[in-house]
N, C-alpha and C. Protein backbone atom coordinates (compact mmCIF):
# COMPACT_ATOMS: atom_id res chain seq x y z
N UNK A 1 -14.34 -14.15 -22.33
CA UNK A 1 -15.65 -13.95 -21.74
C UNK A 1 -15.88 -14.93 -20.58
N UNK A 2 -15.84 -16.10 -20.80
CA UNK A 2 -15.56 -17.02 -19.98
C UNK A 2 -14.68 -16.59 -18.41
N UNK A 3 -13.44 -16.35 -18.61
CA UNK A 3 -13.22 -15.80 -17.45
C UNK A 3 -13.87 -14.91 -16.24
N UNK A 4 -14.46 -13.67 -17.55
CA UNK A 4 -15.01 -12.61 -16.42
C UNK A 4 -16.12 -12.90 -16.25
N UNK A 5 -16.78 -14.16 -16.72
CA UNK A 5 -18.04 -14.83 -15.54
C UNK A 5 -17.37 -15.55 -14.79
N UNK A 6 -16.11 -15.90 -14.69
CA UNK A 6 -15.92 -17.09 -13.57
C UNK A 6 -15.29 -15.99 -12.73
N UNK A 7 -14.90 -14.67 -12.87
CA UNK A 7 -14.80 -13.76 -11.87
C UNK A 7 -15.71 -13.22 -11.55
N UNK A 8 -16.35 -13.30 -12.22
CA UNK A 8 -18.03 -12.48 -11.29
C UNK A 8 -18.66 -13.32 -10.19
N UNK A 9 -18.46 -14.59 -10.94
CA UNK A 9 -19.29 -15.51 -10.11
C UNK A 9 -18.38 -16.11 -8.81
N UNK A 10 -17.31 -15.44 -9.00
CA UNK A 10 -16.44 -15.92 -7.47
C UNK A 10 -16.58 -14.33 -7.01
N UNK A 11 -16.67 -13.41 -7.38
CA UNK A 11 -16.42 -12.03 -6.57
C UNK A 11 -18.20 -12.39 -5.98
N UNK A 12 -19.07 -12.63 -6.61
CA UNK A 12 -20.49 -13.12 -5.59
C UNK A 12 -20.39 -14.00 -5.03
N UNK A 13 -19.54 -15.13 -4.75
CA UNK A 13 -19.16 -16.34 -4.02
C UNK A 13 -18.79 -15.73 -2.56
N UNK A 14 -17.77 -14.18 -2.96
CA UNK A 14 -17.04 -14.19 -1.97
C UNK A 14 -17.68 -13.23 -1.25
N UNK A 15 -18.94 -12.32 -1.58
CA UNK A 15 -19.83 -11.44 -1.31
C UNK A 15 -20.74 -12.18 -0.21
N UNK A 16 -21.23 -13.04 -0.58
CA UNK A 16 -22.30 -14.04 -0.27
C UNK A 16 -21.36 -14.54 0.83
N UNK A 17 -20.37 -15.07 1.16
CA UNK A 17 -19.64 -15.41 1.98
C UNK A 17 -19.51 -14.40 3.24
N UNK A 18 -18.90 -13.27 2.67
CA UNK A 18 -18.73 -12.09 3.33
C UNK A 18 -19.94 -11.59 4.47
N UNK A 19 -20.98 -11.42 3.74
CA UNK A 19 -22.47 -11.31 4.29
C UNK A 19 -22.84 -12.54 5.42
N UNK A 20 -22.18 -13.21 5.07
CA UNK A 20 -22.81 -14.64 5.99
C UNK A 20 -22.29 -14.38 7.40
N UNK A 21 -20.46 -13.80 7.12
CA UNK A 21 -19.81 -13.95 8.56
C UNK A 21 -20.12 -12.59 9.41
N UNK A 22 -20.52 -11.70 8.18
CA UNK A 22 -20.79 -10.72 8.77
C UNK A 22 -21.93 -10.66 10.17
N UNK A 23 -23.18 -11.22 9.23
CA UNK A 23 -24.11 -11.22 10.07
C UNK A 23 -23.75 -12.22 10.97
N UNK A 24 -23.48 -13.39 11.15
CA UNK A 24 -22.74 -14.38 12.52
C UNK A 24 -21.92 -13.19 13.44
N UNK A 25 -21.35 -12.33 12.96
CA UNK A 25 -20.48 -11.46 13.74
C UNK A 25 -21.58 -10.79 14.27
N UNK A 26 -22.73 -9.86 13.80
CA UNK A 26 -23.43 -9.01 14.28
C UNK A 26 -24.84 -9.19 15.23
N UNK A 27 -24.93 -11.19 14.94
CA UNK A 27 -26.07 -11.79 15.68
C UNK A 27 -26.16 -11.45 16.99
N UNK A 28 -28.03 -10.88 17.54
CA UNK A 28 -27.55 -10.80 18.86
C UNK A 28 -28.41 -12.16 19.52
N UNK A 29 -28.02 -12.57 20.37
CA UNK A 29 -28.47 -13.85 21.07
C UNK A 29 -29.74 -13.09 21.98
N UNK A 30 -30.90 -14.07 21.54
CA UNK A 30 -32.56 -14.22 22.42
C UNK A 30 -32.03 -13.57 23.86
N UNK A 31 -32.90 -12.85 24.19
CA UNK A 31 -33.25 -12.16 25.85
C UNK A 31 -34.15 -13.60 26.32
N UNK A 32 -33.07 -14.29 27.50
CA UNK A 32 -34.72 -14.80 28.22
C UNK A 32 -36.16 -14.25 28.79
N UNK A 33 -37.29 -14.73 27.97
CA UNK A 33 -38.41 -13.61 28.42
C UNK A 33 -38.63 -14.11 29.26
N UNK A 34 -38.92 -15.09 30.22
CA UNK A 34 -38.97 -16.17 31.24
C UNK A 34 -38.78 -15.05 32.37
N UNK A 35 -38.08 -14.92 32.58
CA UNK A 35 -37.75 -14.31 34.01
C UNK A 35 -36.81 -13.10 33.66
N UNK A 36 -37.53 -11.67 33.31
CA UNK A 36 -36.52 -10.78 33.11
C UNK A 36 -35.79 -10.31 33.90
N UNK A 37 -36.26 -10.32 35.15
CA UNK A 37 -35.66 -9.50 36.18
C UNK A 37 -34.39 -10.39 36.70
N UNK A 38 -34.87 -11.62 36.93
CA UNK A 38 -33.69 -12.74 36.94
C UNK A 38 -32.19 -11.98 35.87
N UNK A 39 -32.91 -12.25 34.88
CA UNK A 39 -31.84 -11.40 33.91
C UNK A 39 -30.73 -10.28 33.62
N UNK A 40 -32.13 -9.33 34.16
CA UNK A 40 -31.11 -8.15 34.28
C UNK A 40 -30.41 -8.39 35.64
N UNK A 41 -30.60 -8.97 36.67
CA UNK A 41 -29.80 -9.08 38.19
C UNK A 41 -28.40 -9.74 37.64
N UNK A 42 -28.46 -10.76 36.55
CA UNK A 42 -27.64 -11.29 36.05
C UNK A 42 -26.81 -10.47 35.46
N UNK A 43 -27.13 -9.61 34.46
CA UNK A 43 -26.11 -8.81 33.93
C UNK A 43 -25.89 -8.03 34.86
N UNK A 44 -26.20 -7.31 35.51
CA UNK A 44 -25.61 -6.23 36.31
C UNK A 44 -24.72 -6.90 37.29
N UNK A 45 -25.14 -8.04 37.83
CA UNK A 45 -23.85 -8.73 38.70
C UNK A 45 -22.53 -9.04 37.85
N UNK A 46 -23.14 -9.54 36.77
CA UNK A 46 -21.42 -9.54 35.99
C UNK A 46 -20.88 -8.58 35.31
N UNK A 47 -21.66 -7.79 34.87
CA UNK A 47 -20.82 -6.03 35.17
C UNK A 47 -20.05 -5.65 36.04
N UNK A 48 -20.59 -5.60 37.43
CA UNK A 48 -19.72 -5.27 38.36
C UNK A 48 -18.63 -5.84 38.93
N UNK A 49 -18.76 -7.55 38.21
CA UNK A 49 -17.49 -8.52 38.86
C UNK A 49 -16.76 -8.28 37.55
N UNK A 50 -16.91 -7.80 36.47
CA UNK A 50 -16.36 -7.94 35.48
C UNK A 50 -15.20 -6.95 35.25
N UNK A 51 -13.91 -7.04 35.19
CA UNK A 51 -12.78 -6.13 34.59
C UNK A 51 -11.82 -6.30 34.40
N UNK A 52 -11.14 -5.81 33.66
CA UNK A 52 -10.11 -6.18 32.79
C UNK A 52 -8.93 -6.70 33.32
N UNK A 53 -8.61 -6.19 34.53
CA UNK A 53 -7.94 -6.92 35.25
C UNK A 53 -7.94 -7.45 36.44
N UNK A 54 -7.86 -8.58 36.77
CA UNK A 54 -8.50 -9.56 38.04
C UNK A 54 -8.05 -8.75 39.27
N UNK A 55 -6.96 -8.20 39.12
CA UNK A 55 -6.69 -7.83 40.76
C UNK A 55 -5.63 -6.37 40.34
N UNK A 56 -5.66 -5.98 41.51
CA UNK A 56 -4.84 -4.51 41.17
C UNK A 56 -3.15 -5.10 41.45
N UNK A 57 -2.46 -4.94 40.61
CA UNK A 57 -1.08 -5.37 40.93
C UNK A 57 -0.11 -4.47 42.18
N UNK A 58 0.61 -5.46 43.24
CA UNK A 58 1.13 -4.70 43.96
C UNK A 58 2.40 -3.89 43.45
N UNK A 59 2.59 -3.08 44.22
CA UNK A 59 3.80 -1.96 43.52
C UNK A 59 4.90 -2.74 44.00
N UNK A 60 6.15 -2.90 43.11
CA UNK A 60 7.13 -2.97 42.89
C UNK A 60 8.20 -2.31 44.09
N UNK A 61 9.08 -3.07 44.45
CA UNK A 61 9.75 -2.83 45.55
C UNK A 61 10.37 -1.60 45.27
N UNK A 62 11.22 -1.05 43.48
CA UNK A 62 11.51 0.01 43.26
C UNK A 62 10.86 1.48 43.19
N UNK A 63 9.23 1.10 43.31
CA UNK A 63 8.27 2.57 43.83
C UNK A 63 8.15 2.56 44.77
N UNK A 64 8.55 1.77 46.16
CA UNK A 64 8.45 2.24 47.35
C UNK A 64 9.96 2.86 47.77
N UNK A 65 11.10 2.73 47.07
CA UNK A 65 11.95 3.05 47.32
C UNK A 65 12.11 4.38 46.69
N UNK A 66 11.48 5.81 46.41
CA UNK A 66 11.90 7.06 45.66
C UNK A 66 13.15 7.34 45.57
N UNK A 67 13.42 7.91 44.84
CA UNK A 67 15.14 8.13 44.79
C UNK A 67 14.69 9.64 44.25
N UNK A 68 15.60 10.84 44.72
CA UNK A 68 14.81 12.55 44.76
C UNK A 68 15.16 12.87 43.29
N UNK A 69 14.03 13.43 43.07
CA UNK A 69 14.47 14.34 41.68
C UNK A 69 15.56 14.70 41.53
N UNK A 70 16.10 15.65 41.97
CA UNK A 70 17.40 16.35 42.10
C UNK A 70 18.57 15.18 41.65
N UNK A 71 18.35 13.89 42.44
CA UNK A 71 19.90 13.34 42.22
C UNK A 71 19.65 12.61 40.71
N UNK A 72 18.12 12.48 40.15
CA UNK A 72 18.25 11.47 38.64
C UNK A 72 18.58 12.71 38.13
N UNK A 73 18.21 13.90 38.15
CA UNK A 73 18.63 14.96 37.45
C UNK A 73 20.27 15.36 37.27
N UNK A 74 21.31 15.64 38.84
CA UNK A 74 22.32 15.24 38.32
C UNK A 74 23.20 14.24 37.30
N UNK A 75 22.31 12.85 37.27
CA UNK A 75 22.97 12.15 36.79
C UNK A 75 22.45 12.03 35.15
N UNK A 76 21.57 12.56 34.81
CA UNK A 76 20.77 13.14 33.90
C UNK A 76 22.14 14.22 33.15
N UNK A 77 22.52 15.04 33.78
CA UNK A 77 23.64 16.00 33.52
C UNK A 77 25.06 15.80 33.24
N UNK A 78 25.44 14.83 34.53
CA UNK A 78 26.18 13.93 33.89
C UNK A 78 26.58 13.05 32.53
N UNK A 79 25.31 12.40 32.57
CA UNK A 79 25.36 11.48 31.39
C UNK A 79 25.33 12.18 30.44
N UNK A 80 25.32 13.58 30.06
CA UNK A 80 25.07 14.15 28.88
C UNK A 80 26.01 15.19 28.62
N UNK A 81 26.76 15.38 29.70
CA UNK A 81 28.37 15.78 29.76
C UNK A 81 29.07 14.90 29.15
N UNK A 82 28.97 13.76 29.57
CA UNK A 82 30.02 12.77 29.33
C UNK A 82 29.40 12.51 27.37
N UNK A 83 28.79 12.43 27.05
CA UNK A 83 28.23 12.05 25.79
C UNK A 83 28.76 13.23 24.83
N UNK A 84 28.99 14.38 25.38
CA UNK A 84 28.89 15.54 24.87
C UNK A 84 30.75 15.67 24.52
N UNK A 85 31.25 15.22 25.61
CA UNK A 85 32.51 15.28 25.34
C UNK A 85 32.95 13.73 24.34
N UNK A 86 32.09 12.80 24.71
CA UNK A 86 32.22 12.12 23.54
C UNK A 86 32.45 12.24 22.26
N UNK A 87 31.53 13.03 22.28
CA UNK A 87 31.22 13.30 20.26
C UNK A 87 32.31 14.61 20.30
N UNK A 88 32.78 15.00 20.91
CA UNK A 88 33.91 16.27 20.94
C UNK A 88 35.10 14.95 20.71
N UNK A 89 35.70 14.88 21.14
CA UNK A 89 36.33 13.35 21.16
C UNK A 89 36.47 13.03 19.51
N UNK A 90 35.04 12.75 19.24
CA UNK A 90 35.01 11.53 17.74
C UNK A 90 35.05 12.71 16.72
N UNK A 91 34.97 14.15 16.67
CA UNK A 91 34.81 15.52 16.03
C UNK A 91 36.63 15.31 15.85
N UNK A 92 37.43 15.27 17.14
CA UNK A 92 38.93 16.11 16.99
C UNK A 92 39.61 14.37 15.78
N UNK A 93 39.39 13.71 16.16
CA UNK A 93 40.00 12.76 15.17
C UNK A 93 38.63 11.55 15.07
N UNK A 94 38.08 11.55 14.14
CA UNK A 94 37.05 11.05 14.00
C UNK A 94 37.61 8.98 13.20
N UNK A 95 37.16 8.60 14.29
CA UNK A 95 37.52 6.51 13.92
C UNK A 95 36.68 5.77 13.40
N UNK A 96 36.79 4.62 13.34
CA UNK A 96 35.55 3.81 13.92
C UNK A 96 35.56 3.19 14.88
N UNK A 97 36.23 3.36 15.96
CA UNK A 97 36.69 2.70 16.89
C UNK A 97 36.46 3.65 17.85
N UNK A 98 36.58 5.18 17.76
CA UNK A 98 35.70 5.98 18.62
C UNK A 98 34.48 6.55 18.28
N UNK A 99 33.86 6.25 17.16
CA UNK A 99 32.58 6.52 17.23
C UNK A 99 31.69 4.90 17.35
N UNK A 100 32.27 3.79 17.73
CA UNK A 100 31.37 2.55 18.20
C UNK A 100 32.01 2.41 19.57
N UNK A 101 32.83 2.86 20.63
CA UNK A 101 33.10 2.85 21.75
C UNK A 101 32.13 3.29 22.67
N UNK A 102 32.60 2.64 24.13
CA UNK A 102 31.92 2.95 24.99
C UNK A 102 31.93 3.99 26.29
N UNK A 103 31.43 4.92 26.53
CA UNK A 103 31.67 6.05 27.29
C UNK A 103 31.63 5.44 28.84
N UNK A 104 32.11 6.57 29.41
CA UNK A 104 32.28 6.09 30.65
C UNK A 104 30.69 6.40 31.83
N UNK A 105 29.99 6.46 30.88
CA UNK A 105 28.80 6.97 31.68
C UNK A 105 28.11 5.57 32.05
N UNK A 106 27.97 5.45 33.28
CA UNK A 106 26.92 4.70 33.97
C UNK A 106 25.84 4.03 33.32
N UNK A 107 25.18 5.60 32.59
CA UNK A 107 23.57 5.45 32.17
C UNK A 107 23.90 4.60 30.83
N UNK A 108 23.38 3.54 30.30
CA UNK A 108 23.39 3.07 29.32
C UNK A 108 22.44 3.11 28.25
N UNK A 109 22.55 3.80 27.01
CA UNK A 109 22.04 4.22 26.38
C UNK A 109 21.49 3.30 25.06
């Protein structure tokens, strides 16, 4: 009996606790009544200076350089030729030494 009051009385310990941070989490901080308009000029200026990221990042020397659809696509075809004859390869005599090897494809997978 003893116990399941000293669990009750910690499951309300931890209730009572719970409630406390809760509301600290949900407090909203006083409006200055003083000068509202002051106020709202205030928030709306730091609204608009406000976002997530300070500056727009410049692009990367590799997006000004495009390289055409067409040729990632060949090599797209390629690489999946070569993979293809791979596993044809590790199918006719199957290793472990050709199925942890490395193909001759460029693209690294």
């Amino acid at each position: 009996m003893e116990m399941l009051l000293m669990g009750a009385a910690l499951a309300m310990f931890g209730l009572a606790v719970s409630c406390l941070a809760f509301g600290a989490a949900t407090h909203e901080e006083p409006v200055m009544e003083q000068e509202p308009a002051l106020g709202k000029e205030a928030v709306k200026a730091a609204a608009v200076n406000a976002r997530f990221f300070a500056a727009v990042p410049a692009l990367p020397v590799a997006a000004a350089n495009r390289v055409p659809i067409e040729a990632l696509l060949l090599q797209i075809e390629n690489h999946v030729r070569l993979e293809q004859a791979a596993a044809a390869c590790f199918l006719e005599s199957p290793s472990a030494d050709v199925l942890h090897g490395r193909t001759i494809s460029p693209l690294v997978n």
